[in-house]
Protein backbone atom coordinates (compact mmCIF):
# COMPACT_ATOMS: atom_id res chain seq x y z
CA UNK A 1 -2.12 15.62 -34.20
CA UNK A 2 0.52 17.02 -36.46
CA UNK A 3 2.49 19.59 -35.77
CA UNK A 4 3.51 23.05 -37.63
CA UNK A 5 6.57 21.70 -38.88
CA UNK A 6 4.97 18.34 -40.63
CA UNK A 7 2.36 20.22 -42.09
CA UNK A 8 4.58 22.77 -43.74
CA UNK A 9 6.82 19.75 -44.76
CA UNK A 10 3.99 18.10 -46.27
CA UNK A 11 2.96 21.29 -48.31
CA UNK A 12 6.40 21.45 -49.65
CA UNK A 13 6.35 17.82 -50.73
CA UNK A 14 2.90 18.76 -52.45
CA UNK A 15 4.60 21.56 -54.26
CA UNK A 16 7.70 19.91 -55.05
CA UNK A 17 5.19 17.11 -56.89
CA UNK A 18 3.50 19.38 -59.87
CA UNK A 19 0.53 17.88 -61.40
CA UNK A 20 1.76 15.25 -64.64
CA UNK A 21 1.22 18.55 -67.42
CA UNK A 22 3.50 20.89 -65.50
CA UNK A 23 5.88 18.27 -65.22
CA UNK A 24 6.17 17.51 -69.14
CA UNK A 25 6.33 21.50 -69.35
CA UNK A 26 9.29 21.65 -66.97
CA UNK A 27 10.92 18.61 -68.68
CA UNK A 28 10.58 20.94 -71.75
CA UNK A 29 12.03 23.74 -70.84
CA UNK A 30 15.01 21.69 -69.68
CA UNK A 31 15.94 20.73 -72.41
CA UNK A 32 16.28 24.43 -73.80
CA UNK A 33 18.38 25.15 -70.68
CA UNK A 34 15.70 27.23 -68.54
CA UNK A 35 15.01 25.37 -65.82
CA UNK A 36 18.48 24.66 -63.54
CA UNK A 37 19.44 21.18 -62.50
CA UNK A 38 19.02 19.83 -58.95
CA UNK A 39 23.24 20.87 -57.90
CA UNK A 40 22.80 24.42 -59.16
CA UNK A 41 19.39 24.57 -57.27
CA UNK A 42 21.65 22.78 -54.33
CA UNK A 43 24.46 25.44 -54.58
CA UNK A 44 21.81 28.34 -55.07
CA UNK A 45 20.51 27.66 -51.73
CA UNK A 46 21.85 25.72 -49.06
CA UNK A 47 19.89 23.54 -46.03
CA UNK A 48 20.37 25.41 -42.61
CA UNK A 49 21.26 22.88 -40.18
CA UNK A 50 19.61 22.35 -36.44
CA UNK A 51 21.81 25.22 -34.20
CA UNK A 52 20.85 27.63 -37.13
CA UNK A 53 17.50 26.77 -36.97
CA UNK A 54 17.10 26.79 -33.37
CA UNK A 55 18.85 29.75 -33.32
CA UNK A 56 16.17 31.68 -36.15
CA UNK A 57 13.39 30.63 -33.74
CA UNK A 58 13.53 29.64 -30.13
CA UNK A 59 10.99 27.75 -28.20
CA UNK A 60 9.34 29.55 -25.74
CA UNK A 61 9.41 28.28 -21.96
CA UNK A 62 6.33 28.28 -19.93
CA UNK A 63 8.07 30.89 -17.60
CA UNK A 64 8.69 32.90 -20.31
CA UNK A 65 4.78 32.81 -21.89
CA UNK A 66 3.40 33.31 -18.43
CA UNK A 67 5.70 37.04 -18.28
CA UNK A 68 4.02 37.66 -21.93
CA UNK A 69 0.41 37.16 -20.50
CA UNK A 70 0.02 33.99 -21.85
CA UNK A 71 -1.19 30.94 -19.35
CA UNK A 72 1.89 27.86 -18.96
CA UNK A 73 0.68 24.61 -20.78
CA UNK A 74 -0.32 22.21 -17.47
CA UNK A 75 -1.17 18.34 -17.18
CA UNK A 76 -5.04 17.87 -16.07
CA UNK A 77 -5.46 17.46 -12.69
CA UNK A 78 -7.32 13.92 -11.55
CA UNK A 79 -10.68 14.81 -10.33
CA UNK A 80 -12.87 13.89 -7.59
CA UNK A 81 -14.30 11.02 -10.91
CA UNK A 82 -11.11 10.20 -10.80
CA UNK A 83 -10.67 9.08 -7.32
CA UNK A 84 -13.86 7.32 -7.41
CA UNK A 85 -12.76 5.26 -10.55
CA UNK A 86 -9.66 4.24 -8.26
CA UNK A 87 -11.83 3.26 -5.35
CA UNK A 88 -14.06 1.05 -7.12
CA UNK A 89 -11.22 -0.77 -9.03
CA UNK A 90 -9.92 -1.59 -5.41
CA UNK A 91 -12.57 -2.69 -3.68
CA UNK A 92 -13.78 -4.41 -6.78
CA UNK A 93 -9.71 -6.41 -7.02
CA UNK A 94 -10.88 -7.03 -2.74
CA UNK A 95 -14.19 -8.66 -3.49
CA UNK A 96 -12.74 -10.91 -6.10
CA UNK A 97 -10.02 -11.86 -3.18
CA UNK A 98 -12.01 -12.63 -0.71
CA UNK A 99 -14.47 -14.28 -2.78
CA UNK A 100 -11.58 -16.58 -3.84
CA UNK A 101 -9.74 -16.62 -0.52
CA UNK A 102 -13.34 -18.14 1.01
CA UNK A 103 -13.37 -20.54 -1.52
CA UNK A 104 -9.77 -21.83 -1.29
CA UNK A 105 -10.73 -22.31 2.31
CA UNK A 106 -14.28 -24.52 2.00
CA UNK A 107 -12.15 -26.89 -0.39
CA UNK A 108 -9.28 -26.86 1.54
CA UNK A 109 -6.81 -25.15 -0.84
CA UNK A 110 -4.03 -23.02 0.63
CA UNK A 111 -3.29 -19.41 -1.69
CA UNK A 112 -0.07 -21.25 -3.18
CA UNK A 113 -2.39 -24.21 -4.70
CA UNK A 114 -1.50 -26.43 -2.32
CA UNK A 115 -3.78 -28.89 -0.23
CA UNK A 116 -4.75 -27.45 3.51
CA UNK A 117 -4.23 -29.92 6.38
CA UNK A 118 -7.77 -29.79 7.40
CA UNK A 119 -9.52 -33.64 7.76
CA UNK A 120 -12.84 -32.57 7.30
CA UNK A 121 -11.80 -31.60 3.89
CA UNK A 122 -10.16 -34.66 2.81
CA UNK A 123 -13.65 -36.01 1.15
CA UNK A 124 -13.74 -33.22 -1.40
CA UNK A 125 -10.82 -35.55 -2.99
CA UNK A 126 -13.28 -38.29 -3.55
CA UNK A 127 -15.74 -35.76 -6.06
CA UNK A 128 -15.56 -35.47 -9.40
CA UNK A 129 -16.79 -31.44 -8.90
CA UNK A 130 -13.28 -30.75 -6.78
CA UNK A 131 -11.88 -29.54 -10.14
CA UNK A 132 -15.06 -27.26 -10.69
CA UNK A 133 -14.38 -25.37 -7.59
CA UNK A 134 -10.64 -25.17 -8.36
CA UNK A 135 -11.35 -23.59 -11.11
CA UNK A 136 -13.62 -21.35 -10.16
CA UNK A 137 -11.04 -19.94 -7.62
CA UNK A 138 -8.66 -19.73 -10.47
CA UNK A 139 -11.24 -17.45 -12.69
CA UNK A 140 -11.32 -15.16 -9.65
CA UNK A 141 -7.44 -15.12 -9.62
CA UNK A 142 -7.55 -13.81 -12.77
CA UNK A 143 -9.50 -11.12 -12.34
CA UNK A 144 -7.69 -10.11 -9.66
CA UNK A 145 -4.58 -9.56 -12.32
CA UNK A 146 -7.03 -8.05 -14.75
CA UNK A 147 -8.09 -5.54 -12.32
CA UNK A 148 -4.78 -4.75 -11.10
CA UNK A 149 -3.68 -3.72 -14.34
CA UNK A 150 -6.83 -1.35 -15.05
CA UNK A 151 -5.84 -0.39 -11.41
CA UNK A 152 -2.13 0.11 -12.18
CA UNK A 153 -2.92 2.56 -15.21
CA UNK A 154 -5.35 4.91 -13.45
CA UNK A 155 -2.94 5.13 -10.83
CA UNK A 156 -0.51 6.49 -13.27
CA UNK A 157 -2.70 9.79 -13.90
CA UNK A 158 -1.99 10.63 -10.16
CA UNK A 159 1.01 12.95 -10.26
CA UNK A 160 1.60 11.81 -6.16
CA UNK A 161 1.94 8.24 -7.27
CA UNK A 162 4.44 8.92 -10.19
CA UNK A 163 6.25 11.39 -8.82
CA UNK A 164 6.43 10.25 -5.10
CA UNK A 165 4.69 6.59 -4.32
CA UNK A 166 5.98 4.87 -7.32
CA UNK A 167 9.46 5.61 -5.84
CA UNK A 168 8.97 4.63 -2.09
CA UNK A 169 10.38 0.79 -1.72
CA UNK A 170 7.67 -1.13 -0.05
CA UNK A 171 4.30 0.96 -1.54
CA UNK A 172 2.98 -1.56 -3.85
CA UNK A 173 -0.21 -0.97 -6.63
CA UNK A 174 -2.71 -2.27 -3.90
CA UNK A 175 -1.54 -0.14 -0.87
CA UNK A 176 -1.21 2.99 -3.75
CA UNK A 177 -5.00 2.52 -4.28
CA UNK A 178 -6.15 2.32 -0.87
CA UNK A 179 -3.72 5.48 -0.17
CA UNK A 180 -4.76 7.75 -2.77
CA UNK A 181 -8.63 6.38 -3.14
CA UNK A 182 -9.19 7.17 0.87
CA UNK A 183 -7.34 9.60 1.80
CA UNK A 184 -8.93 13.10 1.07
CA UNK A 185 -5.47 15.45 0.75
CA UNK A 186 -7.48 18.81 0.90
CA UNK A 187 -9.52 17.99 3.99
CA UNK A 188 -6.40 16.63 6.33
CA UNK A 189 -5.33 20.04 6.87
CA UNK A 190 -2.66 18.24 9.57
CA UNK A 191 -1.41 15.02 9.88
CA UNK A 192 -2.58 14.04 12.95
CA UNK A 193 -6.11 14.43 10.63
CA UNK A 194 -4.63 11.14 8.78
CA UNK A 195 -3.38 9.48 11.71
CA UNK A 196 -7.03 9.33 12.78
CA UNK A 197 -8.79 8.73 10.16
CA UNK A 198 -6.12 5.48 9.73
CA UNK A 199 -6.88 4.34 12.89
CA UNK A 200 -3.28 5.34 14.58
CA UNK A 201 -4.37 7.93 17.26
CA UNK A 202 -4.74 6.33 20.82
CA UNK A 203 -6.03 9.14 22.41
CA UNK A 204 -9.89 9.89 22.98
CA UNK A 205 -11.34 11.30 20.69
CA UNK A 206 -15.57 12.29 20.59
CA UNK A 207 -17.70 9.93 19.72
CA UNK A 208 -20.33 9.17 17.24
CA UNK A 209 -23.58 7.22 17.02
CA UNK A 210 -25.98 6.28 14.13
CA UNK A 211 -29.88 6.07 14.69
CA UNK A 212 -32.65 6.18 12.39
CA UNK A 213 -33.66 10.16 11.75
CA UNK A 214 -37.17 9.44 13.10
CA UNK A 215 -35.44 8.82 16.28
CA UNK A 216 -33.28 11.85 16.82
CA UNK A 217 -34.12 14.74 19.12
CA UNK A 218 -32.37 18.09 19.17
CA UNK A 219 -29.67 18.42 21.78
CA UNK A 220 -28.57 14.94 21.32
CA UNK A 221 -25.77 16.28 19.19
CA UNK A 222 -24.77 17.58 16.23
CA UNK A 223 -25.85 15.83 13.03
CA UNK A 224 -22.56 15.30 10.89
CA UNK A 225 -23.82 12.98 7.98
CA UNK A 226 -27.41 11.52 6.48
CA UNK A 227 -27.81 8.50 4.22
CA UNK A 228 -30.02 6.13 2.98
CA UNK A 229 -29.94 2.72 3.09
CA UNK A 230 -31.18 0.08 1.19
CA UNK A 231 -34.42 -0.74 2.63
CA UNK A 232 -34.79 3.28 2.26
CA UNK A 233 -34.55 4.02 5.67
CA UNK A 234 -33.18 7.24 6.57
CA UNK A 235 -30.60 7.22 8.88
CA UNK A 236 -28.27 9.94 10.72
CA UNK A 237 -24.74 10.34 12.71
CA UNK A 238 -24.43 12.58 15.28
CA UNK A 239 -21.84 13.64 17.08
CA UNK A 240 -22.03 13.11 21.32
CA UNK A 241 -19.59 14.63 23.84
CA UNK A 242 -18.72 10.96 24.81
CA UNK A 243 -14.96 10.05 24.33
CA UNK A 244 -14.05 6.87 23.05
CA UNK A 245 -11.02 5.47 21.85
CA UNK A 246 -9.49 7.06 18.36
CA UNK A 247 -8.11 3.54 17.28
CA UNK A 248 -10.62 1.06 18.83
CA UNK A 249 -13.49 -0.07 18.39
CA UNK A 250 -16.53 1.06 21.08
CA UNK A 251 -19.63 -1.04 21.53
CA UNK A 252 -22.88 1.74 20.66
CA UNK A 253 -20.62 3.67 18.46
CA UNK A 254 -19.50 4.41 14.79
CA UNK A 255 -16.09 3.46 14.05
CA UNK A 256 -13.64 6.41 14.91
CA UNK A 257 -11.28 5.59 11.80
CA UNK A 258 -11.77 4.16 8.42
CA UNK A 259 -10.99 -0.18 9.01
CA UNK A 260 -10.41 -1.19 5.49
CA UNK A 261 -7.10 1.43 5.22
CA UNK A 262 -6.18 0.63 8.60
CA UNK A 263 -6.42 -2.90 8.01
CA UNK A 264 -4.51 -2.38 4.29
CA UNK A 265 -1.65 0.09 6.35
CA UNK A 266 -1.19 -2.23 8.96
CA UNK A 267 -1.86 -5.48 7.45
CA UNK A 268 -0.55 -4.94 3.89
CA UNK A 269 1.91 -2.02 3.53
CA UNK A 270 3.27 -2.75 6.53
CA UNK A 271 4.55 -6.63 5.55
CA UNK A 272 5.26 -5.36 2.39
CA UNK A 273 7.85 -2.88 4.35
CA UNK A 274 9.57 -5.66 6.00
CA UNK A 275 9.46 -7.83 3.31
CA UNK A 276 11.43 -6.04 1.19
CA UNK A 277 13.79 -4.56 4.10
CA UNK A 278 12.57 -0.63 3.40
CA UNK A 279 14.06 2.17 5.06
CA UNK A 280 11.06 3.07 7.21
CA UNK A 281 11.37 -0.74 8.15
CA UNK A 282 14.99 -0.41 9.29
CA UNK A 283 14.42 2.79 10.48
CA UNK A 284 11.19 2.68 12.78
CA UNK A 285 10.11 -1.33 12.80
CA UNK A 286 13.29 -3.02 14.27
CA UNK A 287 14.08 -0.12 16.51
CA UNK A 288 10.86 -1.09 18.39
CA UNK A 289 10.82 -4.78 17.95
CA UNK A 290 13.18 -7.58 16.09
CA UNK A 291 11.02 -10.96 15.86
CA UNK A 292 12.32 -13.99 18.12
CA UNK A 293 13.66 -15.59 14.54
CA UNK A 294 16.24 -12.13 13.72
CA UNK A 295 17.33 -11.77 17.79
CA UNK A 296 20.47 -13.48 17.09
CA UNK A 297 21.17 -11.83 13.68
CA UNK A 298 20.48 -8.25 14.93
CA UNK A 299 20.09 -7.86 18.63
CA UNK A 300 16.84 -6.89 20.08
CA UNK A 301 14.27 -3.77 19.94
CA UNK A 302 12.93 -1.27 22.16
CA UNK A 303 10.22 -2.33 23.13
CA UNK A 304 11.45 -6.03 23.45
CA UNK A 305 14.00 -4.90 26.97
CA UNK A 306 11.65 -1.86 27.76
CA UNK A 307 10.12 -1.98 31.08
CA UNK A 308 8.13 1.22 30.18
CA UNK A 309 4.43 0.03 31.26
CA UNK A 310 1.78 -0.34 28.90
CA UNK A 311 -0.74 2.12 29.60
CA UNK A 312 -3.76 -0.28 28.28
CA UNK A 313 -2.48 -3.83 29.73
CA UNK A 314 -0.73 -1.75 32.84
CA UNK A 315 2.61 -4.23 32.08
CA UNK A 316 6.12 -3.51 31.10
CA UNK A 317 6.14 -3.65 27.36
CA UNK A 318 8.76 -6.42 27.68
CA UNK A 319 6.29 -8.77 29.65
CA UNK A 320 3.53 -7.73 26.34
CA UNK A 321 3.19 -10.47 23.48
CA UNK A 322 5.27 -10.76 20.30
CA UNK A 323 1.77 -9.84 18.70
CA UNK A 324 1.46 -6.72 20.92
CA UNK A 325 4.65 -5.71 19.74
CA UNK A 326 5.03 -6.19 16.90
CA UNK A 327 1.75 -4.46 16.19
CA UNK A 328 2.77 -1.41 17.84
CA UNK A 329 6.42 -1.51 15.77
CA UNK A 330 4.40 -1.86 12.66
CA UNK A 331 1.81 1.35 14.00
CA UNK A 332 4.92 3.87 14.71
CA UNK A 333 6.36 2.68 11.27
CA UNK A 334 3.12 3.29 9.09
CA UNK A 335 2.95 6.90 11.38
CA UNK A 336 6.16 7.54 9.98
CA UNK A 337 5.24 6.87 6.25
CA UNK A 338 2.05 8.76 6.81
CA UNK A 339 4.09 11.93 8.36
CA UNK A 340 5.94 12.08 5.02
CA UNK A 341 3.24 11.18 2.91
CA UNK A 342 1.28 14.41 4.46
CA UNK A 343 4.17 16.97 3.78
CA UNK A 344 5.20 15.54 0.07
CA UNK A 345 1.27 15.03 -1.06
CA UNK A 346 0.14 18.90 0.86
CA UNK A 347 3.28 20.28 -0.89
CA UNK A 348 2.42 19.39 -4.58
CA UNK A 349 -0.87 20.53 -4.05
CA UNK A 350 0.13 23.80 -3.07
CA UNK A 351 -1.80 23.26 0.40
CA UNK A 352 0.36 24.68 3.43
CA UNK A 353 2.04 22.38 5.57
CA UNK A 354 1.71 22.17 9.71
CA UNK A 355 3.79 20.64 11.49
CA UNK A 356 2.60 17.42 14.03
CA UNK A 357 0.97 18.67 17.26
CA UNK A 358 3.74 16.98 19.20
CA UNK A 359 6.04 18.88 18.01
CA UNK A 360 4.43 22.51 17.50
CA UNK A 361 2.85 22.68 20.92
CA UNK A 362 4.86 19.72 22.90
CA UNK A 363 8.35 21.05 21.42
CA UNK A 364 8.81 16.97 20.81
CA UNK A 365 11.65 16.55 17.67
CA UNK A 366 11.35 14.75 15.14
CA UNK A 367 14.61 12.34 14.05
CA UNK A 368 14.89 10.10 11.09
């Protein structure tokens, strides 16, 4: 689009560019001394340079049109389309992963290339079709970089990735996805709301079950969502006044918490965290727990000389696993991330902010 300024240049380059007769007039009347030569026209009229210009004719700022009536120029907002784009790009980057992780695994083939110590793979070697399989995985690779990309550049029309995720060391283009595809902003009026619904609340919460809608009866419960599926069966989940565990799983009931972010938190952003030695890893991971391999480099974690007792196992947290505790290390450090994530992404928005429950009804602090 061109601007003022271009256009009005280009109208003075079309008038300073007569048509050929007016220019064999002017060239005329040059000759008899009517027309002035380019210096006089020069010293008849000088060029105003940029301060004089700016100062003819300011810009005006967005504060200053909004006190003049006139509405402030703002980027579009991503909309719910939007969001749905980005969900589909990552699961559709997670099915061409697993498809190819599957694979690497029935021909024996570990992620780097290289060959898996597994005997009863050893007679793929003796095929000629090994090298069809291979590359099949490889195809599936590549879409995995392909879709990352397309992934990578919607992301970028999400002012909470460029202006807060992009930033955080750790949050990669996958975990960004899963982050900002799942996590519905303008419904988790609180943070323990996100804690849930990632599968990081211990506590009971109610419980809900899914039965075919021919099968429900009033008083059962309340009826929170109705789908369809497939085979066209109509199906409904109500809500019971049985507690179950927020971040387990309960045999009978719907998951309490969404498993694919929980298992991309925990699993994914979380290693990526240590990995690359982040402050929320520093700060919340090796406070709880250092792995047997760091011990001598940087001591040892909470959790690791704690004889606090495990309300689940009923053992002192020292006596748990490494696994145990190193998945509760990796649970307080994602709660952390999430806590921050809830007041930056609520505060852009222009959504009001609450504090956590432990700390506006338990009068727990906060540190770090």
């Amino acid at each position: 689009m061109k601007t003022a300024t271009c256009i009005e240049k280009t109208k003075v380059v079309e008038r300073a560019i007569p048509p050929e007769k007016t220019r064999k007039r002017e060239r005329a009347k040059k000759t008899q001394g009517e027309i002035p030569n380019p210096q006089e026209r020069a010293t008849g009229r000088e060029k105003t340079t940029v301060p004089e210009r700016a100062s003819e004719k300011k810009k005006t700022t967005d504060k200053e049109r909004a006190n003049e009536g006139e509405k402030p120029i703002l980027p579009e907002r991503p909309t719910a389309a939007d969001v749905a784009v980005l969900r589909m790009y990552v699961h559709a980057r997670e099915d061409f992963q697993s498809m190819r992780t599957r694979l690497d695994n029935r021909i024996g083939r570990k992620a780097n290339g290289e060959d898996q110590d597994i005997d009863e793979r050893k007679w793929l070697k003796e095929t000629k079709d090994l090298s069809n399989f291979s590359a099949i995985s490889g195809v599936a690779n590549e879409q995995e970089d392909v879709i990352e990309k397309m992934l990578l550049a919607k992301l970028r029309t999400f002012p909470i990735y460029t202006d807060y995720l992009h930033g955080v060391k750790g949050v990669g283009t996958i975990a960004s996805g899963w982050i900002i595809g799942e996590i519905n902003i303008h419904r988790a009026d609180t943070v323990s709301k996100i804690w849930q619904f990632c599968g990081m609340n211990p506590s009971g919460v109610r419980g809900k079950k899914d039965i075919l809608k021919s099968k429900y009866k009033d008083g059962i419960g309340e009826i929170v969502r109705e789908y369809t599926t497939r085979k066209g069966e109509i199906h409904v989940v109500y809500q019971t006044d049985e507690m179950v565990p927020g971040d387990r799983l309960s045999p009978g009931f719907v998951a309490p918490f969404n498993k694919r972010l929980r298992t991309a938190l925990v699993g994914v952003l979380a290693t990526s965290f240590i990995k690359a030695q982040a402050p929320y890893a520093l700060d919340y991971y090796y406070t709880e727990h250092v792995p047997l391999a760091r011990r001598k480099e940087i001591g040892v974690g909470r959790l690791d000389a704690s004889e606090q007792i495990c309300e689940r196992t009923g053992k002192p947290w020292k006596a748990e696993s490494e696994g145990h505790r190193d998945h509760a290390a990796r649970r307080k450090m994602i709660k952390a991330f999430l806590r921050d994530l809830y007041v930056v992404w609520r505060a852009m928005e222009g959504l009001p902010v609450r504090e956590p429950y432990q700390e506006q009804y338990l009068g727990h602090q906060h540190v770090g």
